[in-house]
Protein backbone atom coordinates (compact mmCIF):
# COMPACT_ATOMS: atom_id res chain seq x y z
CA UNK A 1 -23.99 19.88 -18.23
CA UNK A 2 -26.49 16.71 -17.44
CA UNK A 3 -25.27 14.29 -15.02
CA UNK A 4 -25.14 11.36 -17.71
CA UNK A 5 -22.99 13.39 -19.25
CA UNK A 6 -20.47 13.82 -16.76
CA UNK A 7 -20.42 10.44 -14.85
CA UNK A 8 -19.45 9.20 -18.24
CA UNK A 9 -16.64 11.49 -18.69
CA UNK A 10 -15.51 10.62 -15.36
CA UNK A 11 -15.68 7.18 -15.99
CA UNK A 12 -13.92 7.98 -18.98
CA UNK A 13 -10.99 9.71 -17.58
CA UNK A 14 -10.63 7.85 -13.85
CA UNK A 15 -10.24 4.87 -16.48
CA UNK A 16 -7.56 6.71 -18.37
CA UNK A 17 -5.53 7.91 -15.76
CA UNK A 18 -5.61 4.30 -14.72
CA UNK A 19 -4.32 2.96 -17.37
CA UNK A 20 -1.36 5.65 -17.78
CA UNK A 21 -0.16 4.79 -14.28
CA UNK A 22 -0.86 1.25 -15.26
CA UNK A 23 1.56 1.56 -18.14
CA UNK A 24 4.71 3.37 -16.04
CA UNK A 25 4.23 0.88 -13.08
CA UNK A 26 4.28 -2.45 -15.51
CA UNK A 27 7.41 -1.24 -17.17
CA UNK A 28 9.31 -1.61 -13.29
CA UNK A 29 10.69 -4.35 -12.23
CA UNK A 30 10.35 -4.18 -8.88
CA UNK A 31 7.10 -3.24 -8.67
CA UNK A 32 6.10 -6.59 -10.93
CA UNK A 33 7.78 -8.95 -8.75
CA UNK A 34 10.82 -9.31 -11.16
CA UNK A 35 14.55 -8.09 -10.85
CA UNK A 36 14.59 -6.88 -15.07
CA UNK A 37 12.10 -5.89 -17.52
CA UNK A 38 10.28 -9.11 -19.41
CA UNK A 39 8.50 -8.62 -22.69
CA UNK A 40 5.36 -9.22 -21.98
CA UNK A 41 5.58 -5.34 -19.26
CA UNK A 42 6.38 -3.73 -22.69
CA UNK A 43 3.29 -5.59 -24.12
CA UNK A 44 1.50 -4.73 -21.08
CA UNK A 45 2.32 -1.20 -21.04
CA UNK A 46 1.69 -0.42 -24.62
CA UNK A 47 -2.01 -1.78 -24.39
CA UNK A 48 -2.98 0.28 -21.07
CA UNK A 49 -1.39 3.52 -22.69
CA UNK A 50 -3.59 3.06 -26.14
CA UNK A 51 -6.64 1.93 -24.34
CA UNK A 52 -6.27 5.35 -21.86
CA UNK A 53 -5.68 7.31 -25.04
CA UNK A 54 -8.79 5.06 -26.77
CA UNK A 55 -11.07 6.52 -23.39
CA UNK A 56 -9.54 10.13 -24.06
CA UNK A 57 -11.10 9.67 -27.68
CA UNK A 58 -14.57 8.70 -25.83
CA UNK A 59 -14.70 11.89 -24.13
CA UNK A 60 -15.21 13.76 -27.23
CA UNK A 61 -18.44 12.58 -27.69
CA UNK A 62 -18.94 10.96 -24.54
CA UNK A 63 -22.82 9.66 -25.58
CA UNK A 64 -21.71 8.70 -29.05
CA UNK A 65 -18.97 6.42 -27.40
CA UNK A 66 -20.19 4.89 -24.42
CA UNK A 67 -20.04 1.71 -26.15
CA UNK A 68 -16.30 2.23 -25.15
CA UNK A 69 -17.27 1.83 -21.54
CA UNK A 70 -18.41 -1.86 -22.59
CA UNK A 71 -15.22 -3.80 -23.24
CA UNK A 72 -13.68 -1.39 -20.51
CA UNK A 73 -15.65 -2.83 -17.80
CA UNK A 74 -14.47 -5.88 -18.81
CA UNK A 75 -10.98 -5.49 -19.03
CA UNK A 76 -11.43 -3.59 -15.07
CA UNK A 77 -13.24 -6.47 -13.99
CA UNK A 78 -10.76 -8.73 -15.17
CA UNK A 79 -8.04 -7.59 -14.54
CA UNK A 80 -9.60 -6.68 -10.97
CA UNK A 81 -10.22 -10.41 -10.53
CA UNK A 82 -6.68 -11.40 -11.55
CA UNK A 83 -5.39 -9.42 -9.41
CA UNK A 84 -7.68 -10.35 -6.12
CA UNK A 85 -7.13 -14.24 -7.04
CA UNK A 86 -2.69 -13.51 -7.36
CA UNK A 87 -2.92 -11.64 -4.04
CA UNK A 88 -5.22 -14.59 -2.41
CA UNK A 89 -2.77 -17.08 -3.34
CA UNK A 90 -0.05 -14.80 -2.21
CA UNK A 91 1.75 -14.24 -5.41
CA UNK A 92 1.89 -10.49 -4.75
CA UNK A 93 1.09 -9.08 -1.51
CA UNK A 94 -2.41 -7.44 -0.66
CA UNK A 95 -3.30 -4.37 -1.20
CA UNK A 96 -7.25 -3.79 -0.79
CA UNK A 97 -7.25 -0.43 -2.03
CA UNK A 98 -6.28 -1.57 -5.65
CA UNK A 99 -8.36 -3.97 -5.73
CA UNK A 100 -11.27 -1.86 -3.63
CA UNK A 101 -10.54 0.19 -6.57
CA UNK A 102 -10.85 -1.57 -9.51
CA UNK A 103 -14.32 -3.09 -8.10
CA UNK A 104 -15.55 0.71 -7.49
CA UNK A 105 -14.19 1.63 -11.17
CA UNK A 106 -16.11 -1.02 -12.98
CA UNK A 107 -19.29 -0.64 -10.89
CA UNK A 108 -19.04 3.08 -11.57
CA UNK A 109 -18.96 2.79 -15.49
CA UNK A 110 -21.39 0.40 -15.47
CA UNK A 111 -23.97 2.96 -13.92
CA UNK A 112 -22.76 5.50 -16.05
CA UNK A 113 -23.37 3.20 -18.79
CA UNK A 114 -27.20 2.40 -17.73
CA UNK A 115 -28.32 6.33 -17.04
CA UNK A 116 -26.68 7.59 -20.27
CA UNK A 117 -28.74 4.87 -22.20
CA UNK A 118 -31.70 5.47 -20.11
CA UNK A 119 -31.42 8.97 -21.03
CA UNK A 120 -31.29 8.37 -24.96
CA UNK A 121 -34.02 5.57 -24.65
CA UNK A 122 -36.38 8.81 -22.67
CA UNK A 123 -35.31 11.27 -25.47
């Protein structure tokens, strides 16, 4: 298998699995900040779990579909930021490796982006 090939179905499922844990942890209380469930964690939780199962899709024609990695990227980088500027203002407490994380993930797919068009633009 080509290495385009498989960095984007890695950045296809490390995304995925991302957003499944994403969508357990919202829906707990505790781990939110909050002493009961709120609406907007079911919310929450419902759009990580159909955007993981939207990146499962991806994988099935992973060069076909990297335009999924697109709006992805955004919503890691976003939400990455969101996150960095609540635990700067001490909202929730720190924890680099999320955040270490979430900058790795989007810088990841965006490479994986680039060579797999590369590739198709050399082809």
């Amino acid at each position: 298998m080509n290495k385009h090939i498989i960095f984007l179905r890695i950045s296809y499922w490390t995304a995925a699995i991302a957003d499944f844990i994403i969508a357990v942890m919202v829906l707990i209380p505790e781990r939110m900040g909050l002493n009961e469930t709120v609406y907007p964690m079911g919310l929450t939780s419902a759009v990580a779990f159909s955007w993981g199962i939207l990146l499962i899709i991806a994988d099935r024609k992973p060069l076909e579909r990297k335009w999924v990695l697109i709006p992805t990227v955004i919503v890691v980088t976003l939400l990455t930021m969101t996150r960095i500027i609540f635990e700067l203002n001490e909202t929730i407490k720190l924890n680099i490796a999320f955040s270490l994380f979430g900058l790795a993930l989007a810088i990841f797919m965006i490479y994986s982006y680039y060579i797999a068009t590369k590739v198709i633009k050399n082809k």
